[in-house]
N, C-alpha and C. Protein backbone atom coordinates (compact mmCIF):
# COMPACT_ATOMS: atom_id res chain seq x y z
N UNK A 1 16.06 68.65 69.60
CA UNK A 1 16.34 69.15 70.95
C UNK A 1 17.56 70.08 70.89
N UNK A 2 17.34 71.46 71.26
CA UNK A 2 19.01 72.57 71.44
C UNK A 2 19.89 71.75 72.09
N UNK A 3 21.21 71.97 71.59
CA UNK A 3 21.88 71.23 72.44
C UNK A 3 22.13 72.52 73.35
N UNK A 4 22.88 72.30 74.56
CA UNK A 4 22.88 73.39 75.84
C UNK A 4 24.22 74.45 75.09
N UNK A 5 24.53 75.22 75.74
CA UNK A 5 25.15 76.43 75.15
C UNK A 5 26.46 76.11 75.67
N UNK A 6 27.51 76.27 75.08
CA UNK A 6 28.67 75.84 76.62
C UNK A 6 29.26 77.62 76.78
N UNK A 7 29.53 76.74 77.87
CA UNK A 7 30.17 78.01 79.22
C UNK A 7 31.54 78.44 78.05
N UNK A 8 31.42 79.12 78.19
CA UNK A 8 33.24 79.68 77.81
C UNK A 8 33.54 80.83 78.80
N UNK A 9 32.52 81.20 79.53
CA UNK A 9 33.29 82.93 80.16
C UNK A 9 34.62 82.12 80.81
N UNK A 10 34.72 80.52 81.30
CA UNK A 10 36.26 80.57 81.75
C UNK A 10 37.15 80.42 81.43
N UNK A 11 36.81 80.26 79.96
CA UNK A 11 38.14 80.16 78.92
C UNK A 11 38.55 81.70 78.38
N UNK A 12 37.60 82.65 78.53
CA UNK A 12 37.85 84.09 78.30
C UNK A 12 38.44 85.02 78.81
N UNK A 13 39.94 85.05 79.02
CA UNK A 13 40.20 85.98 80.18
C UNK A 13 39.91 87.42 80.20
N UNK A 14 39.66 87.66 81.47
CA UNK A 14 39.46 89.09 81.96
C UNK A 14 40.79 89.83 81.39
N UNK A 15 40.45 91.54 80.95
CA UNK A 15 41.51 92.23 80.55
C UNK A 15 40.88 93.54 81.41
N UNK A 16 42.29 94.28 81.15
CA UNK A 16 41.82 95.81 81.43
C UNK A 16 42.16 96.70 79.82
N UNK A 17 41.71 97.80 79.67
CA UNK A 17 42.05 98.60 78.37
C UNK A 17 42.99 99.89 78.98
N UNK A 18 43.63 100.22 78.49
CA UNK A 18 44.47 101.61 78.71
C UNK A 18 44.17 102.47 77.93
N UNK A 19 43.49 103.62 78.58
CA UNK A 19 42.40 104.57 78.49
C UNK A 19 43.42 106.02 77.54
N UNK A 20 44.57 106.30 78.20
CA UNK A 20 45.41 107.28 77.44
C UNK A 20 46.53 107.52 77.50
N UNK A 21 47.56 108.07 76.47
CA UNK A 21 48.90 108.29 76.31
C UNK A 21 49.50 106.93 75.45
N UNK A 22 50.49 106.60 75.28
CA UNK A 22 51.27 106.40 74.58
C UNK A 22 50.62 104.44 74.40
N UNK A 23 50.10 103.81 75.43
CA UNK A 23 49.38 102.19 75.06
C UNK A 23 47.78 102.67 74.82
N UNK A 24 47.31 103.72 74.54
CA UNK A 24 46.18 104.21 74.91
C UNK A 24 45.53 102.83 73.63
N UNK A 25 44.78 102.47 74.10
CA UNK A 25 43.65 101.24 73.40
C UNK A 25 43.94 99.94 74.07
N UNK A 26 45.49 99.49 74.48
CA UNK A 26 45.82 98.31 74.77
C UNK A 26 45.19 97.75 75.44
N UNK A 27 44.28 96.62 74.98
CA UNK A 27 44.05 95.40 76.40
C UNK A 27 44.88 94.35 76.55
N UNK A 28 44.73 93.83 77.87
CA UNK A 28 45.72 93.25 78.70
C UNK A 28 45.39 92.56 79.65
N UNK A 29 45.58 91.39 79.52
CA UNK A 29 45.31 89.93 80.30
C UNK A 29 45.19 90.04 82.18
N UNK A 30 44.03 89.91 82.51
CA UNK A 30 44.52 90.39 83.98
C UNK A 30 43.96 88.73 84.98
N UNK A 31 44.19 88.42 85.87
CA UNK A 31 43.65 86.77 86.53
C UNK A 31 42.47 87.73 87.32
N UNK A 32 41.56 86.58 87.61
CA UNK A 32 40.22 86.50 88.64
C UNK A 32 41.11 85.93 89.78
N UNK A 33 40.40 87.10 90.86
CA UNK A 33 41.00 86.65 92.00
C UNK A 33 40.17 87.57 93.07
N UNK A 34 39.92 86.86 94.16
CA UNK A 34 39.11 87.54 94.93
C UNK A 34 40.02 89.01 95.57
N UNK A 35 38.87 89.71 95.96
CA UNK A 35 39.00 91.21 96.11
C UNK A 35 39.85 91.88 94.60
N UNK A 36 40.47 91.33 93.71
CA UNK A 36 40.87 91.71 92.71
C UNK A 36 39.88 92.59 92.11
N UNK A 37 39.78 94.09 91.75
CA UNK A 37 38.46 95.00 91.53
C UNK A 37 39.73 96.10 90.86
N UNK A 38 39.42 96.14 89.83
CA UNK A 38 39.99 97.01 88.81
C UNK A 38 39.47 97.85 88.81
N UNK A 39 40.03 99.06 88.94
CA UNK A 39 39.34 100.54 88.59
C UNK A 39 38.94 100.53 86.92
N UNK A 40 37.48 101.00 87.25
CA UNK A 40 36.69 101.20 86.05
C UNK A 40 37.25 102.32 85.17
N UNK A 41 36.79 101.68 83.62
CA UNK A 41 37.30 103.49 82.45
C UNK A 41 36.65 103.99 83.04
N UNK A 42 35.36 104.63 83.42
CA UNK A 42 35.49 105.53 83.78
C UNK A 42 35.84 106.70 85.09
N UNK A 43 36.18 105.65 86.25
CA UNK A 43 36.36 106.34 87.26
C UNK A 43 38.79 106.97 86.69
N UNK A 44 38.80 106.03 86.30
CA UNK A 44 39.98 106.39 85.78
C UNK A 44 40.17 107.44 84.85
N UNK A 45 39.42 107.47 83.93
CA UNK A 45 39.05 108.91 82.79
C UNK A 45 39.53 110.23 83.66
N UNK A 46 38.31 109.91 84.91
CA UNK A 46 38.21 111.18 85.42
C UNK A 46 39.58 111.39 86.29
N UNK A 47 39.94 110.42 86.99
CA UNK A 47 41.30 110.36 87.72
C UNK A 47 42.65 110.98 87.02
N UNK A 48 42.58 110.58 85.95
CA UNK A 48 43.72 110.92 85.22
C UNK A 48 43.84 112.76 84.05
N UNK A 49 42.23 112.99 84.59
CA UNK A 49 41.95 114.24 84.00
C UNK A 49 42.53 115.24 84.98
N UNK A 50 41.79 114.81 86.43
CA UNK A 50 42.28 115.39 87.66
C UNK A 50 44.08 115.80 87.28
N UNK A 51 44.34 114.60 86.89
CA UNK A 51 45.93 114.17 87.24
C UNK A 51 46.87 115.22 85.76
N UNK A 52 46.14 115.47 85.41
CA UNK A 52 46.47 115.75 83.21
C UNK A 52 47.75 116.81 84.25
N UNK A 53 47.97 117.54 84.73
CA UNK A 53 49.10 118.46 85.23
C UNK A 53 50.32 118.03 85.54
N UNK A 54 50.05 116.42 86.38
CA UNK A 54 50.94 116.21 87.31
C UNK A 54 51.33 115.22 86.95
N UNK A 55 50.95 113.90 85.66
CA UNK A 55 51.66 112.89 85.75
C UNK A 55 53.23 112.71 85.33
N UNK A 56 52.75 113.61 84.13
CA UNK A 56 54.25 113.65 83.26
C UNK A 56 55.14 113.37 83.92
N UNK A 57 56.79 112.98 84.01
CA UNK A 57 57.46 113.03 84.74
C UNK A 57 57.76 112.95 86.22
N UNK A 58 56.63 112.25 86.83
CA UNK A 58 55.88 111.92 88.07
C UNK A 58 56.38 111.06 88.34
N UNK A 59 57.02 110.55 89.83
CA UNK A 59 57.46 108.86 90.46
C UNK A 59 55.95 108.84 91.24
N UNK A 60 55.49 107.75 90.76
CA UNK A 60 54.72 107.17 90.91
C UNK A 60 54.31 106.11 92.09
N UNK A 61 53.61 105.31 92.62
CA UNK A 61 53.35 104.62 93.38
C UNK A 61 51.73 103.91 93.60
N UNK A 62 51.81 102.46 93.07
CA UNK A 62 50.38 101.89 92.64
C UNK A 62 50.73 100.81 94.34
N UNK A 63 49.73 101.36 95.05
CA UNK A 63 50.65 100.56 96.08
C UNK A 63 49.67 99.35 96.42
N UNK A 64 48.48 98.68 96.31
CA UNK A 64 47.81 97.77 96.26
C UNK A 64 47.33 97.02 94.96
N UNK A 65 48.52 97.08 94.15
CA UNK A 65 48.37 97.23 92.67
C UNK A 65 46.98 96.20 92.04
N UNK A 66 47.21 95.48 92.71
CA UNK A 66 45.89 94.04 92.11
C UNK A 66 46.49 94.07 90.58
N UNK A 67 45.51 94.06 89.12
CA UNK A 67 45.86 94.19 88.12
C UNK A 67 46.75 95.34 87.58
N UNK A 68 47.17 96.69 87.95
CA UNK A 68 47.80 97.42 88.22
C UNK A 68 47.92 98.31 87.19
N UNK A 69 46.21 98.89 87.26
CA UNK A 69 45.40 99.57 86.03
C UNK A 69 45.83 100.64 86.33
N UNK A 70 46.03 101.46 87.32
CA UNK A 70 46.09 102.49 88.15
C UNK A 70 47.67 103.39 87.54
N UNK A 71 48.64 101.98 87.91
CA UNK A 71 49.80 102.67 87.71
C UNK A 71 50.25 102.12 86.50
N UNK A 72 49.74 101.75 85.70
CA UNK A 72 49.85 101.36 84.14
C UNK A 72 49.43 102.59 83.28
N UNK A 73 48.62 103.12 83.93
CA UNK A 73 47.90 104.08 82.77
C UNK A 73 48.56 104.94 82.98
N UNK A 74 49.51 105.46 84.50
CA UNK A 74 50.28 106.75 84.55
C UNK A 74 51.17 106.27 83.99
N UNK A 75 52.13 105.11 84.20
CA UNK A 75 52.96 104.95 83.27
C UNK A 75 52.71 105.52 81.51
N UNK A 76 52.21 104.85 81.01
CA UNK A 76 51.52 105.09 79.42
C UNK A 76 51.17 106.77 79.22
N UNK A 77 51.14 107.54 80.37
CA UNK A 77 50.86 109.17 80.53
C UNK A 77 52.11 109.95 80.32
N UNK A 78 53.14 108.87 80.78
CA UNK A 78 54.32 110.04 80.69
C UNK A 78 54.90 110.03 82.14
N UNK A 79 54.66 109.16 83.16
CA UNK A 79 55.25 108.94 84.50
C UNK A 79 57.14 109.03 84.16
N UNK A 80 57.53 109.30 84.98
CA UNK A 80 59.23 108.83 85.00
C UNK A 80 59.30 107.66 85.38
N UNK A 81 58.60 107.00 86.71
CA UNK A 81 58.73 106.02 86.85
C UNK A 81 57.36 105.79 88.08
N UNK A 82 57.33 103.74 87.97
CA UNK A 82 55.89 103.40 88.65
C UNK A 82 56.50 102.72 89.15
N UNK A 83 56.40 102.51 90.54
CA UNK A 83 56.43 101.24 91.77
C UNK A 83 55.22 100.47 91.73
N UNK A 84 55.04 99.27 92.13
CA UNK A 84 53.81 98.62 91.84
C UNK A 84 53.97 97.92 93.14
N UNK A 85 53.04 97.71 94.16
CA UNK A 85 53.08 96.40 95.11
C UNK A 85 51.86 95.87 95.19
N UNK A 86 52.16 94.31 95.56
CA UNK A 86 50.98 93.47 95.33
C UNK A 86 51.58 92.28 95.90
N UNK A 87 50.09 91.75 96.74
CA UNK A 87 50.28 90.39 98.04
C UNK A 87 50.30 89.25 97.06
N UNK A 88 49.06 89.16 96.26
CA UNK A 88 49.00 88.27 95.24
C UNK A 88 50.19 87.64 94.41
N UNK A 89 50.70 86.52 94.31
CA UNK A 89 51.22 86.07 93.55
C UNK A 89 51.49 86.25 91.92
N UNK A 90 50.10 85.59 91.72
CA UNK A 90 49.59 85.32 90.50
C UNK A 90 49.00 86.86 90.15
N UNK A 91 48.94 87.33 90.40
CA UNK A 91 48.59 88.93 90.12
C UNK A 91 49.99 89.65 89.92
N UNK A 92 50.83 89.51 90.60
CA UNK A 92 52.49 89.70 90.60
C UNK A 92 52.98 89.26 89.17
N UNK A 93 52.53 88.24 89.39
CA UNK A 93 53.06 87.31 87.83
C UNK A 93 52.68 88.18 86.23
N UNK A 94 51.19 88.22 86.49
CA UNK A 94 50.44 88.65 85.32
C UNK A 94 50.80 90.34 84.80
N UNK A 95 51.19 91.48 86.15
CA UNK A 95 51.56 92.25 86.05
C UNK A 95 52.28 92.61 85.43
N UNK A 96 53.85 91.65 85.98
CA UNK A 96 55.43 92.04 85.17
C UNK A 96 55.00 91.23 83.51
N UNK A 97 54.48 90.39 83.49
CA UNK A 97 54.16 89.90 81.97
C UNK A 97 53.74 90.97 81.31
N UNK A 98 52.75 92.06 81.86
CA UNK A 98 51.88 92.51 80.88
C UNK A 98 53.21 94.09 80.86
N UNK A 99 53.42 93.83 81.83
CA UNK A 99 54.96 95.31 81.70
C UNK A 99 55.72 94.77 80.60
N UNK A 100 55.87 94.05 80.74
CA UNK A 100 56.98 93.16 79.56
C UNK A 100 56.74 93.03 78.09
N UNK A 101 55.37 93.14 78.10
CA UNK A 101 54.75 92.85 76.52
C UNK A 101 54.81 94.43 76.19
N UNK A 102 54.60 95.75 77.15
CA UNK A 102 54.23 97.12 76.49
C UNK A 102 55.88 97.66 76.57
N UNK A 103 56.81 96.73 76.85
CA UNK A 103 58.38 96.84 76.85
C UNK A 103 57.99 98.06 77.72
N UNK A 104 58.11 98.04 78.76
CA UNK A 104 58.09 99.17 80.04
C UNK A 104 59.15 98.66 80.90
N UNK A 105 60.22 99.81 81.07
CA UNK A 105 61.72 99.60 81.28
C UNK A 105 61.45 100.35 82.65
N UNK A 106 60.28 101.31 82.68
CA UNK A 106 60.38 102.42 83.94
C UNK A 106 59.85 102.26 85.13
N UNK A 107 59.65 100.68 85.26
CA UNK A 107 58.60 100.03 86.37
C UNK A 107 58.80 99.12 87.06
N UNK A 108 59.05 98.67 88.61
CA UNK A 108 59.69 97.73 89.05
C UNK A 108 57.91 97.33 89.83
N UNK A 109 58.06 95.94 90.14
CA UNK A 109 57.21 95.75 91.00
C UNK A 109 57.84 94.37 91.75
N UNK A 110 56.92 95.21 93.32
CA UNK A 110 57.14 94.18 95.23
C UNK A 110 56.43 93.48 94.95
N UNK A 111 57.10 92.16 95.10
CA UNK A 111 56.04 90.98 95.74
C UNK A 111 56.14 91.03 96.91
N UNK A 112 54.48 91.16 97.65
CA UNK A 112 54.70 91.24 98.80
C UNK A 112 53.62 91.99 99.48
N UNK A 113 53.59 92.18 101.02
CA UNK A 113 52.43 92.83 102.00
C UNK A 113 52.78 94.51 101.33
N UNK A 114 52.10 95.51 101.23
CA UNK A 114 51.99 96.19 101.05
C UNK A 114 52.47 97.69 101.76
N UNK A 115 51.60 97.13 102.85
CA UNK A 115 51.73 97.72 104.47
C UNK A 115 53.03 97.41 104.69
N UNK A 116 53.82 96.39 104.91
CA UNK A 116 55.02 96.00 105.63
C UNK A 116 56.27 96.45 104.71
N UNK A 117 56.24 96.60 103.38
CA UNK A 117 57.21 97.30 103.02
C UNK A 117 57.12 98.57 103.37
N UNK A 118 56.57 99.36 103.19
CA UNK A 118 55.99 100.62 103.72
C UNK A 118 57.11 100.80 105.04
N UNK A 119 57.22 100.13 105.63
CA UNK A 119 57.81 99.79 106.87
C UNK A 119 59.19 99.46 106.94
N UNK A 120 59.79 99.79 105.22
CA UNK A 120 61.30 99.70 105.10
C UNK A 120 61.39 101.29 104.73
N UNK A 121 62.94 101.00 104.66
CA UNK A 121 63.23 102.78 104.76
C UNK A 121 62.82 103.27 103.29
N UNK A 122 61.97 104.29 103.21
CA UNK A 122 61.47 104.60 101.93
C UNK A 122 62.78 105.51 100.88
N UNK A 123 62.62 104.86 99.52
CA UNK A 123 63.12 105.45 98.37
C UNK A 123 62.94 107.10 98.28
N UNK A 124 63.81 107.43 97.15
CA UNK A 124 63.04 109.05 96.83
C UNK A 124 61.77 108.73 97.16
N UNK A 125 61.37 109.80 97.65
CA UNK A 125 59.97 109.94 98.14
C UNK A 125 58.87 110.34 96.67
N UNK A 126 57.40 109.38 96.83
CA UNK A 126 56.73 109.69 95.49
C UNK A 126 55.78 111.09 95.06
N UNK A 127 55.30 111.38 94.01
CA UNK A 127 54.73 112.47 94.10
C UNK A 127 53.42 111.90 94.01
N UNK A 128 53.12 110.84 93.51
CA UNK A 128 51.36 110.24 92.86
C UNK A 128 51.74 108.87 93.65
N UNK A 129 50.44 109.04 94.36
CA UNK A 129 50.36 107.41 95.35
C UNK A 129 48.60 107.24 94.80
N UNK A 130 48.84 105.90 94.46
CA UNK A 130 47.35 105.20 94.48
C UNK A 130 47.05 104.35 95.98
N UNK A 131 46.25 104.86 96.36
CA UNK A 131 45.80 104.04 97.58
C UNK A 131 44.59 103.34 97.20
N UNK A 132 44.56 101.94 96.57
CA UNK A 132 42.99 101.70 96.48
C UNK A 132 42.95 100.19 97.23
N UNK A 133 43.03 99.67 98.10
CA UNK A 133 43.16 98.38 98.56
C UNK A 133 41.77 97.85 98.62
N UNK A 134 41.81 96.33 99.00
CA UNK A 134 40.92 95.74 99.12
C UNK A 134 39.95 96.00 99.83
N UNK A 135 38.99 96.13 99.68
CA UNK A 135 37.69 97.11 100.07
C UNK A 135 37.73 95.70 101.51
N UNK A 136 37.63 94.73 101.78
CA UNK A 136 37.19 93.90 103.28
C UNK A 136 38.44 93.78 104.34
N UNK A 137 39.85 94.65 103.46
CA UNK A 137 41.00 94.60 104.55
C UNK A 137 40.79 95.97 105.37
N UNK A 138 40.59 96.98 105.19
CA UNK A 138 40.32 98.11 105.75
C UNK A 138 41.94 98.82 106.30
N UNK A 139 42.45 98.95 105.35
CA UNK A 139 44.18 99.69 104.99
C UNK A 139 44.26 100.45 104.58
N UNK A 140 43.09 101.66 104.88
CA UNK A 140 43.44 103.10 104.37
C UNK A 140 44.49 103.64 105.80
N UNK A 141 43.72 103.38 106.88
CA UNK A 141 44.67 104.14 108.20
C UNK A 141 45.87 103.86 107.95
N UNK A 142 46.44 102.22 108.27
CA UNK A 142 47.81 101.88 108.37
C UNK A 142 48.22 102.23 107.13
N UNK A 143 48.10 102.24 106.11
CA UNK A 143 48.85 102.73 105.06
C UNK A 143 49.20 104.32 104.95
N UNK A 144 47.97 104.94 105.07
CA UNK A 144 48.22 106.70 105.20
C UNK A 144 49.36 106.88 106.40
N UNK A 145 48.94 105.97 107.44
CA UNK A 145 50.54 106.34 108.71
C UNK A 145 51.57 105.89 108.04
N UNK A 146 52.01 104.68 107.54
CA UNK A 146 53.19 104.66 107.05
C UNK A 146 53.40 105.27 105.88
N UNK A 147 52.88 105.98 104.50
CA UNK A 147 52.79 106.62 104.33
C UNK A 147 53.77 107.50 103.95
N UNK A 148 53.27 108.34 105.27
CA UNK A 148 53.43 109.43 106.04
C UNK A 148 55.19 109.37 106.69
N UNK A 149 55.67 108.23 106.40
CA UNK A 149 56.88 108.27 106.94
C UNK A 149 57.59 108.39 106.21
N UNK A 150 57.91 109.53 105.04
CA UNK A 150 58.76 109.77 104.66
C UNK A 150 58.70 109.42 103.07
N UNK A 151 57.42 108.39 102.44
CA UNK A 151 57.41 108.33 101.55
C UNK A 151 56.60 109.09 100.14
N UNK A 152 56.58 110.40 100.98
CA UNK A 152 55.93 111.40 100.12
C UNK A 152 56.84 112.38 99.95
N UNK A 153 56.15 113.36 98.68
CA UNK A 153 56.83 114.64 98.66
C UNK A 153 55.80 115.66 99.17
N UNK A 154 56.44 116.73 99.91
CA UNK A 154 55.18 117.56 100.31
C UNK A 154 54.34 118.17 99.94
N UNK A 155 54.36 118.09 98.23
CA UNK A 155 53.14 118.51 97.55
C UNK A 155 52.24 117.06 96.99
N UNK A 156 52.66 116.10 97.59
CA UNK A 156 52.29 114.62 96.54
C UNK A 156 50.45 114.65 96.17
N UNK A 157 50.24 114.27 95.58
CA UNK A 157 49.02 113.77 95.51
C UNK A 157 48.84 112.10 95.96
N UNK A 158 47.43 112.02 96.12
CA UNK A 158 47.25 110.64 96.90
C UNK A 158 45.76 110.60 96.25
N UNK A 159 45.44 109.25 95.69
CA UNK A 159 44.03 108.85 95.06
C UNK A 159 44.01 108.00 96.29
N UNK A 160 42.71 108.33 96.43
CA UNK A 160 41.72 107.14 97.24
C UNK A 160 40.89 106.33 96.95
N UNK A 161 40.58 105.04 96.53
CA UNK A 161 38.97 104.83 96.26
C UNK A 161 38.13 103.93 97.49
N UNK A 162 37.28 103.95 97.92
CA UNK A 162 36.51 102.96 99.24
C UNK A 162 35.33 103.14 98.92
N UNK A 163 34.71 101.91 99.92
CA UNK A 163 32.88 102.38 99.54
C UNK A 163 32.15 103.78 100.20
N UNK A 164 31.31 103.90 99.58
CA UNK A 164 30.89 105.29 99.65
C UNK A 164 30.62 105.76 101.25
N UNK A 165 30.27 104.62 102.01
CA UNK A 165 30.17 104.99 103.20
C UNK A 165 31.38 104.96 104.30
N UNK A 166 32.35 104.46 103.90
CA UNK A 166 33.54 104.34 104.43
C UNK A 166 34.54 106.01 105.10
N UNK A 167 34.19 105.02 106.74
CA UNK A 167 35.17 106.66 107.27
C UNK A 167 36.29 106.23 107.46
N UNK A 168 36.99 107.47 106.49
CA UNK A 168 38.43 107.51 106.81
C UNK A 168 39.26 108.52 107.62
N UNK A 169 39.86 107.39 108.56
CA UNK A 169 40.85 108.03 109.09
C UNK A 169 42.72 108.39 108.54
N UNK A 170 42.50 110.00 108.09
CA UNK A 170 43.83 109.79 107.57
C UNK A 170 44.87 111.18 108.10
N UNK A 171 45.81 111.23 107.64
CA UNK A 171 46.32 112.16 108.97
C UNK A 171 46.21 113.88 108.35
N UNK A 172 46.49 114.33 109.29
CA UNK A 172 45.52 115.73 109.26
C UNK A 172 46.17 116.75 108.18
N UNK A 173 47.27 116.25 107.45
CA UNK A 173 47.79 117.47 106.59
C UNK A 173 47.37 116.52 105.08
N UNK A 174 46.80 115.33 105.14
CA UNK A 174 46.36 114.95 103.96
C UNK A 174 44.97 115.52 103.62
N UNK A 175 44.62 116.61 102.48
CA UNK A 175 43.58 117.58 102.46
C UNK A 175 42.95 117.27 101.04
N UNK A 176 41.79 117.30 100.92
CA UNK A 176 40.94 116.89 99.68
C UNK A 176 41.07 117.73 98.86
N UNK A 177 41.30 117.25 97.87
CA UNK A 177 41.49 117.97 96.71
C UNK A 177 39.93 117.80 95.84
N UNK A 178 39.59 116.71 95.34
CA UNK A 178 38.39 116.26 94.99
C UNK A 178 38.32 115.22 95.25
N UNK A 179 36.81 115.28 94.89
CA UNK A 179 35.98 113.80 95.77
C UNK A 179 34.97 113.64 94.27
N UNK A 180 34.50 112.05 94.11
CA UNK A 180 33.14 112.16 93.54
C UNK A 180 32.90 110.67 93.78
N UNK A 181 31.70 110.14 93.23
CA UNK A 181 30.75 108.74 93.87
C UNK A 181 30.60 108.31 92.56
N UNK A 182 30.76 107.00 92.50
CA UNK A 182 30.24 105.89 90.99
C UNK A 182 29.47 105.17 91.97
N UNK A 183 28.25 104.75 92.11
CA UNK A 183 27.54 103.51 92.31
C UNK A 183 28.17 103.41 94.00
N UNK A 184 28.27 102.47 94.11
CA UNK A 184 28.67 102.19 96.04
C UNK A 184 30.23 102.87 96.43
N UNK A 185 30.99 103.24 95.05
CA UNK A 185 32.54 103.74 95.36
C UNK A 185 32.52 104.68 95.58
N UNK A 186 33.28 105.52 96.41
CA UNK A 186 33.76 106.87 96.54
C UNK A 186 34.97 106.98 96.10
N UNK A 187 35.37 108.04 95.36
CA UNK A 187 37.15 108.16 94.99
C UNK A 187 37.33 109.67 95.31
N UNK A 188 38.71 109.74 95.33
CA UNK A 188 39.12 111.51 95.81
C UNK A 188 40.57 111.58 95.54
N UNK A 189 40.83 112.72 95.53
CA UNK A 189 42.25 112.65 95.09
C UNK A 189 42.84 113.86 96.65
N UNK A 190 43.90 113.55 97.15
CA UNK A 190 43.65 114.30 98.58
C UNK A 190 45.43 114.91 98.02
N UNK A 191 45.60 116.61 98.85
CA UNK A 191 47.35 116.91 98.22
C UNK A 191 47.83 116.55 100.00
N UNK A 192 48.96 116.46 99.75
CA UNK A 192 49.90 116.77 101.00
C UNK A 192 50.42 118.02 101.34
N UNK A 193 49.89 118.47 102.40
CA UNK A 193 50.50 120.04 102.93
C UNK A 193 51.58 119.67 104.23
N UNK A 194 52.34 120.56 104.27
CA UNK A 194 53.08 120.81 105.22
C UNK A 194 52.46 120.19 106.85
N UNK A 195 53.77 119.38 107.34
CA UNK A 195 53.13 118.73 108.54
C UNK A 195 52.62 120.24 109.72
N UNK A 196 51.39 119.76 110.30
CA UNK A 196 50.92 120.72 111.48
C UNK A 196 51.89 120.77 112.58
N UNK A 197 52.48 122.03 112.60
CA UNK A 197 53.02 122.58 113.50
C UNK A 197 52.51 121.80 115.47
């Protein structure tokens, strides 16, 4: 008689890989956690191709960080520096560990609501914001308004990702730069122009 197979996927932890620049191959321990949804290699490939001009020397901003694939890989690109925020705890935890193991000195990360820091008086203002939040909270608006208060530079770039059918409301000098579709996601990378008169 076979004996039955045993389970291990929960002894296996989930990782992410770092796609390019200076950790380019590294994988890295990330927790299961609901809405936790890591940007895929390849929607990132293309993100960071978009980005090949602008990361270098870039302040950064991974602002729904979850595993914090987003602003790890600009880091590893040549960022000056990455802000990271994240509600999650244990996602908080796993983050600064995995900063710690690639000895990354240029990266602080919020524990904490996302939205509501937003809502303290903002730092130098960033040039690269990741906006990718939890696809069932629906925090593209409130985040693009706060935002908008001061924590951009007026040329910044801003990544988006949501499901493909998702309307966004975001404010009127944030302008598409590119757009493209993986499967149910939409992503885009939008610049900041000068506020409308």
């Amino acid at each position: 008689m076979p004996r039955p197979k045993k389970n291990t996927q929960k002894s296996v932890a989930s990782t992410i890989r770092i796609i390019g620049g200076q950790w380019r191959g590294r994988k890295l321990p990330v927790i299961d956690a609901d809405g936790l949804r890591p940007t895929g290699d390849r929607i990132r490939e293309t993100l960071f191709n978009w980005l090949a001009p602008y990361t270098a020397g870039a302040r950064c901003l991974d602002l729904f960080a979850g595993t914090g694939a987003l602003g790890l890989e600009a880091a590893s690109r040549g960022a000056a520096e990455v802000q990271f925020a994240e509600y999650n705890t244990r996602a908080v935890q796993q983050l600064r560990h995995n900063l710690s193991s690639l000895n990354c000195d240029n990266a602080q990360v919020y524990a904490g609501d996302g939205v509501e820091w937003l809502r303290t008086k903002p730092p130098e203002p960033f040039d690269i914001i990741f906006l990718d939040p939890p696809f069932a909270e629906n925090l593209w608006h409130p985040a693009s308004i706060a935002l908008s208060q001061g924590w951009l530079q007026t040329d910044a770039l801003v990544y988006i990702e949501c499901p493909k059918n998702q309307q966004l409301q975001l404010p009127l000098n944030w302008q598409q730069h590119k757009e493209k579709t993986a499967g149910a996601v939409r992503y885009g990378l939008f610049q900041i122009t000068a506020e409308q008169p």
